[in-house]
N, C-alpha and C. Protein backbone atom coordinates (compact mmCIF):
# COMPACT_ATOMS: atom_id res chain seq x y z
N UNK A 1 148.04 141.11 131.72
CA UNK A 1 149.35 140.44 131.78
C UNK A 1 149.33 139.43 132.94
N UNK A 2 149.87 138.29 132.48
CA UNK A 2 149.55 136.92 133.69
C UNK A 2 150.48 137.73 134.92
N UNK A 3 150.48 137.43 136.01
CA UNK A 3 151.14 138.20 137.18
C UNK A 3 151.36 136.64 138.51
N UNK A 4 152.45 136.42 138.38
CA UNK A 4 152.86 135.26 139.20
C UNK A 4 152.47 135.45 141.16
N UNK A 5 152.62 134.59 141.26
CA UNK A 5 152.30 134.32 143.08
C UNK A 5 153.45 133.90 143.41
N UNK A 6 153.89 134.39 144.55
CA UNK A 6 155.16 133.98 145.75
C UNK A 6 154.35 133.87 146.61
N UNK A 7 154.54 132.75 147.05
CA UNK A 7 153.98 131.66 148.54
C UNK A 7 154.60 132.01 149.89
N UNK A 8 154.10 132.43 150.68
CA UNK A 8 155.48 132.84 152.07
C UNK A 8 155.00 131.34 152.71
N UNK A 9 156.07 131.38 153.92
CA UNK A 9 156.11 130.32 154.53
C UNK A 9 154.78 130.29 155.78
N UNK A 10 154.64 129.32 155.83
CA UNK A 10 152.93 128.94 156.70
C UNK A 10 153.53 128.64 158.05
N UNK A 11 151.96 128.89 158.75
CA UNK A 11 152.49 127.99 160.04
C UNK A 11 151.63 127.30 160.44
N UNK A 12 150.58 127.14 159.52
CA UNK A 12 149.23 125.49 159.48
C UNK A 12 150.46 124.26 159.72
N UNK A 13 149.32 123.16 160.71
CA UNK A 13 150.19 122.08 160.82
C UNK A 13 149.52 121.26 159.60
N UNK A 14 150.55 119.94 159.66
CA UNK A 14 150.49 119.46 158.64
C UNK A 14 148.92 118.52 158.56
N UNK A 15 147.58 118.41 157.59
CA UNK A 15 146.06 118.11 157.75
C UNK A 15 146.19 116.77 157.88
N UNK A 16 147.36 116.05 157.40
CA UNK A 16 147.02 114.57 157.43
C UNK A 16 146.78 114.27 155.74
N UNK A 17 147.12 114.66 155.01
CA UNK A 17 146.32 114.54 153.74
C UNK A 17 147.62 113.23 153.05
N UNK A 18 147.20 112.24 153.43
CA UNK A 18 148.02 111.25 152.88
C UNK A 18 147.69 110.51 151.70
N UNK A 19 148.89 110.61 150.19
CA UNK A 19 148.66 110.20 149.35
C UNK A 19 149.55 108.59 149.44
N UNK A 20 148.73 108.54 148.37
CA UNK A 20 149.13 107.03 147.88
C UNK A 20 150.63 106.83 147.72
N UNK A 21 150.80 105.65 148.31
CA UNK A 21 152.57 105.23 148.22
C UNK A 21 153.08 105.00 146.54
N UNK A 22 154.26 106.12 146.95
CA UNK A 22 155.06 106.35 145.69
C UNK A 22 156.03 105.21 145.51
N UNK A 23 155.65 105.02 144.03
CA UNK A 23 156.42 103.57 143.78
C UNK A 23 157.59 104.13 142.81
N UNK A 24 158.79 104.20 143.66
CA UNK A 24 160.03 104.95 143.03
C UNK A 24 160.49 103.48 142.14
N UNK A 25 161.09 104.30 141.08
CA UNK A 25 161.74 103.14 140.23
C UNK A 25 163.09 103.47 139.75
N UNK A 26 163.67 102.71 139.84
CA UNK A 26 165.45 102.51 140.14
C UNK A 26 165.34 103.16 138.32
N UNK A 27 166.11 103.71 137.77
CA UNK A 27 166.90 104.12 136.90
C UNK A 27 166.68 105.64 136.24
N UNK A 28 166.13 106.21 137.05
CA UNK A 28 165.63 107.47 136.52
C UNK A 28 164.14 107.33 135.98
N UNK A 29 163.65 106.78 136.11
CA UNK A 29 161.99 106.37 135.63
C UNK A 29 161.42 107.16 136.81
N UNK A 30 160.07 107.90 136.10
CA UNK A 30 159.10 108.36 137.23
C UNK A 30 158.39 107.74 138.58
N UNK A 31 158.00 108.44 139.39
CA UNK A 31 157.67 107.76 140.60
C UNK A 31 155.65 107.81 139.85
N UNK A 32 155.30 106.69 140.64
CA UNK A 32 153.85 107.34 140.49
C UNK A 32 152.87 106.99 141.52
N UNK A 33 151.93 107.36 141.51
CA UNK A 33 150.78 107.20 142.71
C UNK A 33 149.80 106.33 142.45
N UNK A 34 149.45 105.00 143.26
CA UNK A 34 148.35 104.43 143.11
C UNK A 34 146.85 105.19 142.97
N UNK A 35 147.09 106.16 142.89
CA UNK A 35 145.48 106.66 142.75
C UNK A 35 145.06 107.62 141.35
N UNK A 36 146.27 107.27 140.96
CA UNK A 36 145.64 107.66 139.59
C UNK A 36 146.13 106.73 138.57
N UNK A 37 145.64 106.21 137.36
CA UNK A 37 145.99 105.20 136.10
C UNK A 37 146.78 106.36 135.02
N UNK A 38 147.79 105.61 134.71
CA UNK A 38 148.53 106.14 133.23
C UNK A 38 148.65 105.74 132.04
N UNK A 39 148.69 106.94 131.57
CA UNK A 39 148.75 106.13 129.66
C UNK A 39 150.07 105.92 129.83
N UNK A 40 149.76 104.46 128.59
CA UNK A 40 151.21 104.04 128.17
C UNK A 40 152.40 104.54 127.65
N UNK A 41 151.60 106.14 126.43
CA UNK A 41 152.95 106.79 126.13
C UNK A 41 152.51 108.19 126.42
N UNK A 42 153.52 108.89 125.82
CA UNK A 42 153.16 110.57 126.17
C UNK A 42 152.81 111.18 125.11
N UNK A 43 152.50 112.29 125.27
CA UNK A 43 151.95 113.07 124.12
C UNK A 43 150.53 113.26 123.96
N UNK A 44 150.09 113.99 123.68
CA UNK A 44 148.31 114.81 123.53
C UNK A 44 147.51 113.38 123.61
N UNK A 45 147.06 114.02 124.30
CA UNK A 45 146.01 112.57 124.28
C UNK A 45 144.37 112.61 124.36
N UNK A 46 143.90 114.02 124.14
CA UNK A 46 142.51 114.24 124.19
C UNK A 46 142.29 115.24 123.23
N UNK A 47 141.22 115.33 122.75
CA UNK A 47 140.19 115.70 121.89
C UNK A 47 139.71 117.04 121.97
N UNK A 48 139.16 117.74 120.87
CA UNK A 48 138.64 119.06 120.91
C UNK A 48 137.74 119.68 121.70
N UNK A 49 137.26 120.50 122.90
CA UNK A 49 136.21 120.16 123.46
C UNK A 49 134.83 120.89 122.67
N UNK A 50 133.85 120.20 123.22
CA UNK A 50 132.46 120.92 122.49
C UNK A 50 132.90 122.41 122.44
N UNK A 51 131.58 123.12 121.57
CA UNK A 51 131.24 124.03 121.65
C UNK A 51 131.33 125.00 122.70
N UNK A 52 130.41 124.15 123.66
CA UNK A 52 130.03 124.39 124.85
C UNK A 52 131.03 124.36 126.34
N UNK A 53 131.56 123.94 126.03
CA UNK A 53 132.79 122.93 126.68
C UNK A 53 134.15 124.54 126.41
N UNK A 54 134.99 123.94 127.84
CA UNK A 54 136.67 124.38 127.35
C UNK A 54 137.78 123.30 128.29
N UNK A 55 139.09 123.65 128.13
CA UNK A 55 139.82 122.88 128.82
C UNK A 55 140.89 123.10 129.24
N UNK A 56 141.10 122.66 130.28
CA UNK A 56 142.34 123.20 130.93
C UNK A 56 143.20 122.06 131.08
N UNK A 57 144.24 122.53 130.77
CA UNK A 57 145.95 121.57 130.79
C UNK A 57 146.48 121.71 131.85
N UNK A 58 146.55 120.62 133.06
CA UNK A 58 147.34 121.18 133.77
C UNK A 58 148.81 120.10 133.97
N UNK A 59 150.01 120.72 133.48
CA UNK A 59 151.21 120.04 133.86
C UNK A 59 152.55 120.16 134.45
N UNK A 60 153.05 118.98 134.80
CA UNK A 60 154.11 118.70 135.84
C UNK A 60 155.65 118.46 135.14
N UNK A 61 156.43 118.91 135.40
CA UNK A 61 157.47 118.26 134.69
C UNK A 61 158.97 117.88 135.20
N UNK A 62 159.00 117.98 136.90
CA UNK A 62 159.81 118.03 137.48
C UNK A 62 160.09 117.04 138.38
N UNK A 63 160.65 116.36 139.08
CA UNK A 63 161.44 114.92 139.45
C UNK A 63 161.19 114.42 140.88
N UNK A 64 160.26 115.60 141.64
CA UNK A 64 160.34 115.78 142.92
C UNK A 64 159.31 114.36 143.22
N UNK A 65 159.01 114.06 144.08
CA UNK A 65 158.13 112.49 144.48
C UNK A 65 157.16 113.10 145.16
N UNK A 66 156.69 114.18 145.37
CA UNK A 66 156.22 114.57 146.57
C UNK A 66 154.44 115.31 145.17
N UNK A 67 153.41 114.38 146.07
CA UNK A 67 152.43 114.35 145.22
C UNK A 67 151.37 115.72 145.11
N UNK A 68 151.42 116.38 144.20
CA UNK A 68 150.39 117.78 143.83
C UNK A 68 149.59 117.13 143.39
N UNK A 69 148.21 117.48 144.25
CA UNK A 69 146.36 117.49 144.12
C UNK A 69 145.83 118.40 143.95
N UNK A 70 145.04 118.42 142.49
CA UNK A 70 143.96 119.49 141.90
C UNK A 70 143.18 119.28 142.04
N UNK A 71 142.34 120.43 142.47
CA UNK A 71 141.17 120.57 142.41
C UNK A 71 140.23 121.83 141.69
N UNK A 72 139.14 121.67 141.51
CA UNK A 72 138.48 122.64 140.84
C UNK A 72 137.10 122.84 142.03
N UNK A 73 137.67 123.69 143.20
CA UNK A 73 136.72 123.81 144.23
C UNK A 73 136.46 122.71 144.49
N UNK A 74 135.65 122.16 145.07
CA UNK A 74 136.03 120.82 145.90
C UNK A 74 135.62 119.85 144.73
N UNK A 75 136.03 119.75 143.71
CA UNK A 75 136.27 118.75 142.49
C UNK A 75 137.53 118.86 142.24
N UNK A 76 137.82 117.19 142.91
CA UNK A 76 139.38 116.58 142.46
C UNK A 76 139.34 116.54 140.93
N UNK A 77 140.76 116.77 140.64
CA UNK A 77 140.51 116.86 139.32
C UNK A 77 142.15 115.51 139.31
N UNK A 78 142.65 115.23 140.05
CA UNK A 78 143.67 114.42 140.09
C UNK A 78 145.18 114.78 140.79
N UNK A 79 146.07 113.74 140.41
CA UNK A 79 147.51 113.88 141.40
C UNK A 79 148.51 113.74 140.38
N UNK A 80 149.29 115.02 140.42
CA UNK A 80 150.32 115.20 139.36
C UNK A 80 151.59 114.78 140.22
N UNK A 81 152.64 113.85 139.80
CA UNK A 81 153.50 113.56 139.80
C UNK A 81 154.71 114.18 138.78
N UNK A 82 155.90 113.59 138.66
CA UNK A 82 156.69 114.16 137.42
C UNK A 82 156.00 113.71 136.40
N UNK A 83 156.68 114.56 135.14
CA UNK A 83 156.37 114.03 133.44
C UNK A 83 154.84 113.85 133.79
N UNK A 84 154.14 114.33 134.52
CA UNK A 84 152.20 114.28 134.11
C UNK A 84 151.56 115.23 134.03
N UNK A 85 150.18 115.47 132.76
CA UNK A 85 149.72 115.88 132.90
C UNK A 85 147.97 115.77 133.53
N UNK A 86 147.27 116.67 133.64
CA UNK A 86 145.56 116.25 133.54
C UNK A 86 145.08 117.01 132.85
N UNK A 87 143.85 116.74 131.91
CA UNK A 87 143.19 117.35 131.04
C UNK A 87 142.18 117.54 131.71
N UNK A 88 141.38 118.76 131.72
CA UNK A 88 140.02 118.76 132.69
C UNK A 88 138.91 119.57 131.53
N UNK A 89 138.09 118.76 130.94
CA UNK A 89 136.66 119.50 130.48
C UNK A 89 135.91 119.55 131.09
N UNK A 90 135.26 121.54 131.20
CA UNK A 90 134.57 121.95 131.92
C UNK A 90 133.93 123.01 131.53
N UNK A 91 133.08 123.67 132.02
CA UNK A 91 131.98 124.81 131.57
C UNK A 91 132.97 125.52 131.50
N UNK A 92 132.27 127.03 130.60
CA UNK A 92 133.09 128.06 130.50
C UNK A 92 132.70 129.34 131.89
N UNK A 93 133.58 130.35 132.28
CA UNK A 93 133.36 131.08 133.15
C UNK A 93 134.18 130.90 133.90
N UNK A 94 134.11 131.38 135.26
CA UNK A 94 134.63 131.06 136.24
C UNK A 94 134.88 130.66 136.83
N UNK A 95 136.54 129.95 137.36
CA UNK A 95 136.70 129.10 138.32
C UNK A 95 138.14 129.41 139.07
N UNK A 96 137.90 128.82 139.98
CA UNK A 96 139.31 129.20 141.17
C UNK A 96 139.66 127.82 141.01
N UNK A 97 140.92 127.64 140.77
CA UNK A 97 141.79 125.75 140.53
C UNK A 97 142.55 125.77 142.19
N UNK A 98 143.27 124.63 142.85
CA UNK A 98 143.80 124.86 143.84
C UNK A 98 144.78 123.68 143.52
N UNK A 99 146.07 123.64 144.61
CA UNK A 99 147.10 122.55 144.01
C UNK A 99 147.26 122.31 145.57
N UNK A 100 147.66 121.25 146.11
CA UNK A 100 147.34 120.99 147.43
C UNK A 100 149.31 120.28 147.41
N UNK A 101 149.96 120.29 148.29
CA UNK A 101 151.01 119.31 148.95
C UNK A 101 151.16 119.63 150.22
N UNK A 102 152.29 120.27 150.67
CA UNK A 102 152.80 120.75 151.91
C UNK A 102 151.57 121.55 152.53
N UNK A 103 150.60 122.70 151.45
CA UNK A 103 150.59 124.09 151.63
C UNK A 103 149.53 123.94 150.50
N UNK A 104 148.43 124.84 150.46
CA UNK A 104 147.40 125.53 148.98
C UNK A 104 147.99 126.18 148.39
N UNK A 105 147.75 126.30 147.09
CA UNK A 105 147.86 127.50 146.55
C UNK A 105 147.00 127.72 145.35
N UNK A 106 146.62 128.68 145.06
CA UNK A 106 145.41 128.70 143.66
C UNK A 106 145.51 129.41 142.87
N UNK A 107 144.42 129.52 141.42
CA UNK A 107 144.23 129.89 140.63
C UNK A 107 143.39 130.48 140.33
N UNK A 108 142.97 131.87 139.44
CA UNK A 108 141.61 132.28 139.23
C UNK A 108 141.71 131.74 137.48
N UNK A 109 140.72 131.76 136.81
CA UNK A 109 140.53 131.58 135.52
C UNK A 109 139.03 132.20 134.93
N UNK A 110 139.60 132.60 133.65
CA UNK A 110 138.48 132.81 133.21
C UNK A 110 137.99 132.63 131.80
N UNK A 111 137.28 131.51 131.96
CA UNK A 111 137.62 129.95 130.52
C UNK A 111 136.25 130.69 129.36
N UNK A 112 136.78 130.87 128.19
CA UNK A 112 135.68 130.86 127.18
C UNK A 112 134.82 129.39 126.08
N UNK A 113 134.28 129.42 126.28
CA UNK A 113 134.05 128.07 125.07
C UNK A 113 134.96 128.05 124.02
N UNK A 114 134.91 126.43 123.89
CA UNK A 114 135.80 125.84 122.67
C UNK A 114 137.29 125.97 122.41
N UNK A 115 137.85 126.72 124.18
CA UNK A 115 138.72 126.68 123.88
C UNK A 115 139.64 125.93 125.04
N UNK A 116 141.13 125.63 125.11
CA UNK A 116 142.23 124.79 125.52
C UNK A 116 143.11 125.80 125.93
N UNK A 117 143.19 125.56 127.45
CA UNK A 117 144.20 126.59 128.27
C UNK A 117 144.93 125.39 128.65
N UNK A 118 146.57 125.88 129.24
CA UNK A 118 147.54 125.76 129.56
C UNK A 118 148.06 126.24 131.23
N UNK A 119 148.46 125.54 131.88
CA UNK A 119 149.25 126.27 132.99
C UNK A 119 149.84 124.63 133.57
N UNK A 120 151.25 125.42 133.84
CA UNK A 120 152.11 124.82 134.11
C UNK A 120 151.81 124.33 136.13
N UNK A 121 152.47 123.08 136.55
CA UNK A 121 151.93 123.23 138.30
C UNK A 121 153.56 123.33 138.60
N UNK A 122 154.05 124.27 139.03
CA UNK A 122 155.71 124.63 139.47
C UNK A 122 155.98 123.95 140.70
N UNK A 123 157.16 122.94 140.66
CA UNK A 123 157.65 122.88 142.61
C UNK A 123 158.27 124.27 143.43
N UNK A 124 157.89 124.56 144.54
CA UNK A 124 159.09 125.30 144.97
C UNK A 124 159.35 124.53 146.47
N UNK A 125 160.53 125.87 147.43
CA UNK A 125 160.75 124.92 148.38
C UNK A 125 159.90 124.86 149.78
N UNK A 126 159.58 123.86 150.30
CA UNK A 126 158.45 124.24 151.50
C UNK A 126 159.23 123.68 152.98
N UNK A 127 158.54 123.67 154.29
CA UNK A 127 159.15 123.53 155.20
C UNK A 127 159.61 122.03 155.21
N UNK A 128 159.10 121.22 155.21
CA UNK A 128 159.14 119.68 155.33
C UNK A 128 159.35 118.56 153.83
N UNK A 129 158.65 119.52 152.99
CA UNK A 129 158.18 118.94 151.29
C UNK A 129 158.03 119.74 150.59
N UNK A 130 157.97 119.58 149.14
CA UNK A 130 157.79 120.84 148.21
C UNK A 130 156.65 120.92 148.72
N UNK A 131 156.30 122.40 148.07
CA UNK A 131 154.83 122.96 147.68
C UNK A 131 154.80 123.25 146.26
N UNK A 132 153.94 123.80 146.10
CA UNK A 132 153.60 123.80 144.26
C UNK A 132 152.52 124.97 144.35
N UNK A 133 152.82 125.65 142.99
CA UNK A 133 151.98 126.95 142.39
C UNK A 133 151.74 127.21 141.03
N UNK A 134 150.42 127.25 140.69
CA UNK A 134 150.43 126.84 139.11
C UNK A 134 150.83 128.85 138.35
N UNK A 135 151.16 128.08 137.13
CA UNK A 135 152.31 129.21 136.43
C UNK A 135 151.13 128.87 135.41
N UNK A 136 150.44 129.98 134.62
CA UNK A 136 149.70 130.04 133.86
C UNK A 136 150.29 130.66 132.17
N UNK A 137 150.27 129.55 131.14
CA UNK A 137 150.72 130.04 129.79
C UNK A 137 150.12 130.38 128.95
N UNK A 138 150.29 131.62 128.64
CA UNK A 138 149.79 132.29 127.53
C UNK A 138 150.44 132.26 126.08
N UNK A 139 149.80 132.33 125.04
CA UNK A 139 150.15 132.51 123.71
C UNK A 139 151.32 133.64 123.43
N UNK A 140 151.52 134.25 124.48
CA UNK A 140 152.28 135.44 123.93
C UNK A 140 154.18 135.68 125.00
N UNK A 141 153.80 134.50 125.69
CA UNK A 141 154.90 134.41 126.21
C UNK A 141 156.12 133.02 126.00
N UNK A 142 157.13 133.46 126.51
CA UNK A 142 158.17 132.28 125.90
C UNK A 142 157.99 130.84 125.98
N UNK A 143 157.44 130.61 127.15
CA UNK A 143 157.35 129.27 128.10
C UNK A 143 156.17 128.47 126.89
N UNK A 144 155.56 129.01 125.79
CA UNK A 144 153.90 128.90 124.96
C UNK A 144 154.90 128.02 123.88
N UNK A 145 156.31 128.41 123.58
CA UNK A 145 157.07 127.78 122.51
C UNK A 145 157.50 126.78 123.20
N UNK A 146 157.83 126.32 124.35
CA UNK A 146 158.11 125.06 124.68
C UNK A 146 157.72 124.29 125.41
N UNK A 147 156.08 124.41 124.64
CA UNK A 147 155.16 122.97 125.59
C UNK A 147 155.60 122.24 124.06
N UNK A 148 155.34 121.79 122.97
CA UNK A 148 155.76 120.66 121.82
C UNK A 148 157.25 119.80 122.56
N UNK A 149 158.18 120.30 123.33
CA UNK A 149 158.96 119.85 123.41
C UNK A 149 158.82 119.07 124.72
N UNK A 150 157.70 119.95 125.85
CA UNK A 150 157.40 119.42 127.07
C UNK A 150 156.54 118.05 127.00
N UNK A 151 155.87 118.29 125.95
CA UNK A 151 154.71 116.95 125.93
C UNK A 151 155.30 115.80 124.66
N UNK A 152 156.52 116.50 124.61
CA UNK A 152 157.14 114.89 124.13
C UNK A 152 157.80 113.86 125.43
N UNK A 153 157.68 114.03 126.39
CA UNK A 153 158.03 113.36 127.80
C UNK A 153 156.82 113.37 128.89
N UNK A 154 156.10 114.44 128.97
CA UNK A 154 154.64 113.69 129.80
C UNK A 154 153.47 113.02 129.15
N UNK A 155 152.89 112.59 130.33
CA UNK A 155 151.89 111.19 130.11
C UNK A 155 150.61 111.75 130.78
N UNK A 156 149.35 111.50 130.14
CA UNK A 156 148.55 111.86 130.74
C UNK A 156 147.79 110.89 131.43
N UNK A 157 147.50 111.73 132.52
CA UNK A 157 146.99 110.47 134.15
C UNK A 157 145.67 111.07 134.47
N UNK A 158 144.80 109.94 134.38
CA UNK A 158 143.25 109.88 135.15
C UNK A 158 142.90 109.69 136.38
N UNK A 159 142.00 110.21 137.39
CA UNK A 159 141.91 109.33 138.38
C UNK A 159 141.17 108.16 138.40
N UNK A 160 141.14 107.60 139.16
CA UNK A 160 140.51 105.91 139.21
C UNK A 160 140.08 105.95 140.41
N UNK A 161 139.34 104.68 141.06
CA UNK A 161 138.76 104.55 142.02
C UNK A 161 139.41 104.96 143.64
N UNK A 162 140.30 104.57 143.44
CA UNK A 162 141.39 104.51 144.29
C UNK A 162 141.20 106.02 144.61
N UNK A 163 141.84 107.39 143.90
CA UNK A 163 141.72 108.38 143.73
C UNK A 163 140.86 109.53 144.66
N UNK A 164 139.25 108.71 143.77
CA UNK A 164 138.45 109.14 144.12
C UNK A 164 138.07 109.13 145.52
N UNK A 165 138.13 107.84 146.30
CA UNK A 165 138.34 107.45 147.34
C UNK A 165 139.06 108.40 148.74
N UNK A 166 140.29 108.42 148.06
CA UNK A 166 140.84 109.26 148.79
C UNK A 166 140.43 110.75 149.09
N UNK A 167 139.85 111.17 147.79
CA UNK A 167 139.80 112.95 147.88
C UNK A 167 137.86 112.75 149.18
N UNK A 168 137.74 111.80 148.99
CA UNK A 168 136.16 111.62 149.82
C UNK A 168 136.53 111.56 151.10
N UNK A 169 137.27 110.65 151.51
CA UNK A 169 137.95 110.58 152.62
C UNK A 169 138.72 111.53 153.38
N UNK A 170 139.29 112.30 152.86
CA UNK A 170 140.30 113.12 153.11
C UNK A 170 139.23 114.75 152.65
N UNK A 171 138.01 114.69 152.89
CA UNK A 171 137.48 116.16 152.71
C UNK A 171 137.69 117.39 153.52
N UNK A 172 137.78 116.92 155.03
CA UNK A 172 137.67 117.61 155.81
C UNK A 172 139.05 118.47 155.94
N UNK A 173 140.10 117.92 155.80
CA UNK A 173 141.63 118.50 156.07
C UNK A 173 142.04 118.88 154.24
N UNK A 174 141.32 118.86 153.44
CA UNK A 174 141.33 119.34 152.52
C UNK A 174 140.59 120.85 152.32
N UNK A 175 139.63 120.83 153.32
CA UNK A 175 138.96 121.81 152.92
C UNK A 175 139.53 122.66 154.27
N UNK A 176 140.17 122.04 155.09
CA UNK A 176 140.45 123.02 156.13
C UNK A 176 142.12 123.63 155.74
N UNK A 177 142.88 123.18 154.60
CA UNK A 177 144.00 123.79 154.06
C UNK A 177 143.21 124.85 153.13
N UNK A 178 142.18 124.64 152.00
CA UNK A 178 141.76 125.37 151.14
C UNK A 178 141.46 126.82 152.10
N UNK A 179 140.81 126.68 153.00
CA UNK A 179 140.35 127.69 154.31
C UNK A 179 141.53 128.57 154.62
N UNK A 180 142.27 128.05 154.90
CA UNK A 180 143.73 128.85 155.60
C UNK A 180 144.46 129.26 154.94
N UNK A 181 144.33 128.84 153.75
CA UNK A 181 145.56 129.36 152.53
C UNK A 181 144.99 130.19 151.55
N UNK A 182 143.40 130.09 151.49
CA UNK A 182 142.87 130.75 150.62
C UNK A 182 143.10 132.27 151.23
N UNK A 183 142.65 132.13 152.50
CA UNK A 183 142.30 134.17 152.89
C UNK A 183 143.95 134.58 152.94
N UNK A 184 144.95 133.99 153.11
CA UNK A 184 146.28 134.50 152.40
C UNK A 184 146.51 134.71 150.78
N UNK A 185 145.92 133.81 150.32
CA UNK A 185 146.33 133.82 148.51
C UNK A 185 144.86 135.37 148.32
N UNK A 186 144.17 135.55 148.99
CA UNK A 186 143.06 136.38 148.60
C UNK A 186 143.67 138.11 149.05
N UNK A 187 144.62 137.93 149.83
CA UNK A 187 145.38 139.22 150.66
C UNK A 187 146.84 139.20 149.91
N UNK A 188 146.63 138.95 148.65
CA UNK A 188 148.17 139.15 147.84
C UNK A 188 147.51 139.85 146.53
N UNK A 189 148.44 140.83 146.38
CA UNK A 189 148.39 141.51 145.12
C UNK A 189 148.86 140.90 144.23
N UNK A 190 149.63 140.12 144.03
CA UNK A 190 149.92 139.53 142.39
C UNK A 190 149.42 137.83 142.85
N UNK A 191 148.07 136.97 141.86
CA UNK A 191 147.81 136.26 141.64
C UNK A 191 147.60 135.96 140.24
N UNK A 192 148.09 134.33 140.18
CA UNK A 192 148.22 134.08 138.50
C UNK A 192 146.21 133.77 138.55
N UNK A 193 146.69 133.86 136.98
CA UNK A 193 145.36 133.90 136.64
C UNK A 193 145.67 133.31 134.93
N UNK A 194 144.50 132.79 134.91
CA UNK A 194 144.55 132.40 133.31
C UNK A 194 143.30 133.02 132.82
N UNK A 195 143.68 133.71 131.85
CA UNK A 195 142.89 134.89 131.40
C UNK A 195 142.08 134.70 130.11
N UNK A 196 140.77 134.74 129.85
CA UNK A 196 139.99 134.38 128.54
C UNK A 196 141.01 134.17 127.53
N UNK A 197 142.15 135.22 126.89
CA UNK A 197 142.44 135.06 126.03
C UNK A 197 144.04 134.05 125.96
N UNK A 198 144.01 133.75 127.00
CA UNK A 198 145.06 132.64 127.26
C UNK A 198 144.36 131.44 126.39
N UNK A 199 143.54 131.17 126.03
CA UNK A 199 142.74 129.87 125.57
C UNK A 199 142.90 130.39 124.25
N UNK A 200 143.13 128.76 123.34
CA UNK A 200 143.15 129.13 121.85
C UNK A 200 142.92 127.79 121.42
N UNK A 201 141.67 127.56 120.26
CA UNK A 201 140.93 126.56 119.42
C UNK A 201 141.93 125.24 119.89
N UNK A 202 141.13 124.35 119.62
CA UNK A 202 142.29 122.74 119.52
C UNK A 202 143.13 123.15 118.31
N UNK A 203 142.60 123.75 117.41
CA UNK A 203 143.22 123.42 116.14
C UNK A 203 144.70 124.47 115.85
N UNK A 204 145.24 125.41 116.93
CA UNK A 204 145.51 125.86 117.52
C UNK A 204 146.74 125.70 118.99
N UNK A 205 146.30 124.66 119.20
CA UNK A 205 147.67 124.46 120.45
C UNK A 205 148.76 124.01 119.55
N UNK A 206 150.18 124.45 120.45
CA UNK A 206 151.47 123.97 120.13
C UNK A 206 151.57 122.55 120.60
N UNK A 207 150.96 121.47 120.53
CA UNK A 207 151.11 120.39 120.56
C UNK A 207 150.16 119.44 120.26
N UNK A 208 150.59 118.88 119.18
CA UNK A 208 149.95 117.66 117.84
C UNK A 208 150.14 116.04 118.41
């Protein structure tokens, strides 16, 4: 059974981890980050993965400006803003995901071939800025019936040079939050996790 994470409050100072200037736009339109490129509309936007291959969904859907960075151990995987998602193909097995803002927080997974996982990246409230904690969806819970309705409003975002740049630059205070937040997220009894059977065929997801 997926088993959620509560974040307590930190007392790491803040690493310096400065993202790209948010370009707010007057009428209720999303903010977004120069360091990653967007598609023009929303809705599924990638492909079945190999055999060999699985994939993980990871999305945003909330209004806050304040920029969440994934990673897959020290592989950026990109910067979720509102209404975005990232698609990440990757080996199957094991991996720990991490979501970086204010504060870390992570993920365990445990990905089978050929198949397409889900987890949501949640805001909550932090000392200065949100923080964020990914909420992992399974086939058998409520939140699984309303991604079709979620991915009629997000857009899926790549990183680009820009991006990349930054997560190179910014290694050291990246890896020194992953450090400090990890041996707390490792000393908690309930961590989410996305679990082999959380993954189900392309042919298979709630969203066409």
């Amino acid at each position: 059974m997926m088993q959620r994470l509560r974040k307590p409050r930190d007392g790491l100072h803040r690493a310096g981890l400065v993202f790209a200037v948010l370009l707010g736009v007057a009428g209720g339109c999303a903010s977004r980050t120069d360091l990653m490129n967007y598609r023009a509309t929303s809705g599924v936007a990638f492909q079945a993965p190999a055999e060999n291959q699985a994939i993980v969904v990871f999305v945003r859907s909330d209004i806050d400006v304040t920029s969440a960075a994934i990673f897959d151990g020290d592989t950026f995987l990109g910067v979720l803003l509102g209404d975005t998602y990232i698609t990440y193909v990757t080996t199957p097995g094991n991996h720990q995901f991490m979501v970086i803002s204010e504060a870390a927080d992570f993920m365990d997974a445990s990905l089978e071939p050929g198949r397409v996982y889900f987890a949501l990246v949640k805001r909550r409230f932090g000392v200065w800025r949100a923080r964020f904690s990914f909420d992992p969806v399974s086939p058998l819970e409520p939140e699984w019936k309303k991604l079709p309705d979620l991915f009629r409003t997000v857009v899926l975002v790549t990183p680009n040079a820009a991006g990349e740049s930054w997560a190179q630059a910014n290694a050291p205070s990246i890896r020194e939050k992953h450090d400090a937040y990890l041996r707390e997220w490792m000393a908690k009894k309930e961590k989410p996790k996305l679990y082999s059977q959380d993954g189900v065929p392309f042919s298979d997801i709630p969203v066409k």
